[in-house]
Protein backbone atom coordinates (compact mmCIF):
# COMPACT_ATOMS: atom_id res chain seq x y z
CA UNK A 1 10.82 130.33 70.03
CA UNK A 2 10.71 129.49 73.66
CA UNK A 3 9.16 130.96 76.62
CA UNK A 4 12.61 132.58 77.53
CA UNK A 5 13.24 133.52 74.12
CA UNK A 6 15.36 130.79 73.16
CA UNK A 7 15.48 129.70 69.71
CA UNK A 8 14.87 126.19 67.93
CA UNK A 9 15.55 124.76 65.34
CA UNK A 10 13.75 121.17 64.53
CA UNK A 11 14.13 119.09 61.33
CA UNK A 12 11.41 119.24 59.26
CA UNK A 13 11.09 115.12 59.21
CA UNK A 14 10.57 114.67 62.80
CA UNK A 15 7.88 117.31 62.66
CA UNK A 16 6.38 115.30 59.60
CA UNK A 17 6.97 112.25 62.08
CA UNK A 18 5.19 113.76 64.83
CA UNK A 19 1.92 114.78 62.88
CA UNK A 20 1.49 111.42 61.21
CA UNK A 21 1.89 109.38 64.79
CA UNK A 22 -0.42 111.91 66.75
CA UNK A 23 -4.50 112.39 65.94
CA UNK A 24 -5.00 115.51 64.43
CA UNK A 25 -7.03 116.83 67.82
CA UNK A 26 -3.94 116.87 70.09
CA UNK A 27 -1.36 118.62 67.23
CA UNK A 28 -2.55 122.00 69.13
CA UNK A 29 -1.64 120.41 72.53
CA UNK A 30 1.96 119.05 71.89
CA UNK A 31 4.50 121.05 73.58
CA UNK A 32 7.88 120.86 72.05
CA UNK A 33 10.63 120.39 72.60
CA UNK A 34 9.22 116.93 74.42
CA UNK A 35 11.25 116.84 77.62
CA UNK A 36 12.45 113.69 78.73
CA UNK A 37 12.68 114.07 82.74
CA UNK A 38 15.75 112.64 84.62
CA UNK A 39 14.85 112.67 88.07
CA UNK A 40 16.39 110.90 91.22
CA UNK A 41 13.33 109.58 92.33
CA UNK A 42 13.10 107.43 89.37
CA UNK A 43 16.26 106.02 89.44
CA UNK A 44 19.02 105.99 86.96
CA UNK A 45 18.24 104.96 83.85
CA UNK A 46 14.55 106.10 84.03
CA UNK A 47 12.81 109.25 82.51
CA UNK A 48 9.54 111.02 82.67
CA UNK A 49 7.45 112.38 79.57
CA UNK A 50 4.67 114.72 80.96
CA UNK A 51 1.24 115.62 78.79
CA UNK A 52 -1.40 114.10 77.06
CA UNK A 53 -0.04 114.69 73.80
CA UNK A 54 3.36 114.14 74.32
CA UNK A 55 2.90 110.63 76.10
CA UNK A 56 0.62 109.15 73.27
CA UNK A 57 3.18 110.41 71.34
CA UNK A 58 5.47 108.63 73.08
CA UNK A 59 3.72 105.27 73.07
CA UNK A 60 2.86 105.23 69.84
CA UNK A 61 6.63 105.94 68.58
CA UNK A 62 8.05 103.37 71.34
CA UNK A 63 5.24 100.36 70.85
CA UNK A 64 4.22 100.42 74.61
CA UNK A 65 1.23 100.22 76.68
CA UNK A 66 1.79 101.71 79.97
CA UNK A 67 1.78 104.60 82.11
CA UNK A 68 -1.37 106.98 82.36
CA UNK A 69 -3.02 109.18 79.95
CA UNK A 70 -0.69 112.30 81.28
CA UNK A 71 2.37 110.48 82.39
CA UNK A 72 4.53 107.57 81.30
CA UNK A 73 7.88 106.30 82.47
CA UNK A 74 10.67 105.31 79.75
CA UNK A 75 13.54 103.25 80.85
CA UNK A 76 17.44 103.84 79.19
CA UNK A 77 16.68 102.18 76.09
CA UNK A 78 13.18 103.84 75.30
CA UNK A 79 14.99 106.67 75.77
CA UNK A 80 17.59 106.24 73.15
CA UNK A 81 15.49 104.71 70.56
CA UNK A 82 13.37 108.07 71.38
CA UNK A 83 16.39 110.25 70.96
CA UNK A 84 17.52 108.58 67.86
CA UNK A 85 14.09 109.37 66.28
CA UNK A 86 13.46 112.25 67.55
CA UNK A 87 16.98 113.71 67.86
CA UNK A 88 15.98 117.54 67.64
CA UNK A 89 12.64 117.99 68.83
CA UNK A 90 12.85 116.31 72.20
CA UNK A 91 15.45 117.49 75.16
CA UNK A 92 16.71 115.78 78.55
CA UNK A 93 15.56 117.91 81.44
CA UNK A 94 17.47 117.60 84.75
CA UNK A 95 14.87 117.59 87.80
CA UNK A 96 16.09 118.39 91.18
CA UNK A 97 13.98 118.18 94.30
CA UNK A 98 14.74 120.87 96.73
CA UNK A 99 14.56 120.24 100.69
């Protein structure tokens, strides 16, 4: 369940998915859903992935080497090969910035 109650269901593969790609440290540290980040500031066709866990997550599942150790920056097709592995336990989040 979610902070607002909301409920989840995730296939039991991806979770197996997660746990082999992530050291067994962070598994207490990954939030999921992992929330891809559209944002304006980044452009279109660019997303954010916030938290330790969830970015060498990220990496490790996408074959890249960038970004810091609590932030990385996926472009349109990182973001679909994400998606298409990890279909239900990551979600787009819409960022806004208010004036």
């Amino acid at each position: 369940r979610g902070k607002d109650n909301t409920f989840y269901i995730m296939d039991r593969k991806e979770l197996d998915l997660i746990s082999e790609s992530l050291p067994r440290y962070l598994w207490d540290r990954i939030r999921l859903p992992i929330l891809i980040e559209m944002a304006p500031q980044y452009g279109s066709g660019s997303a954010r992935v916030q938290g330790e866990a969830e970015c060498e997550l990220v990496r490790k599942l996408l074959k890249i080497d960038r970004g810091d150790r609590k932030m990385v920056i996926i472009y349109m097709p990182e973001i679909r090969e994400l998606r298409r592995k990890l279909p239900t336990t990551s979600q787009y989040a819409f960022v806004t910035a208010l004036r």
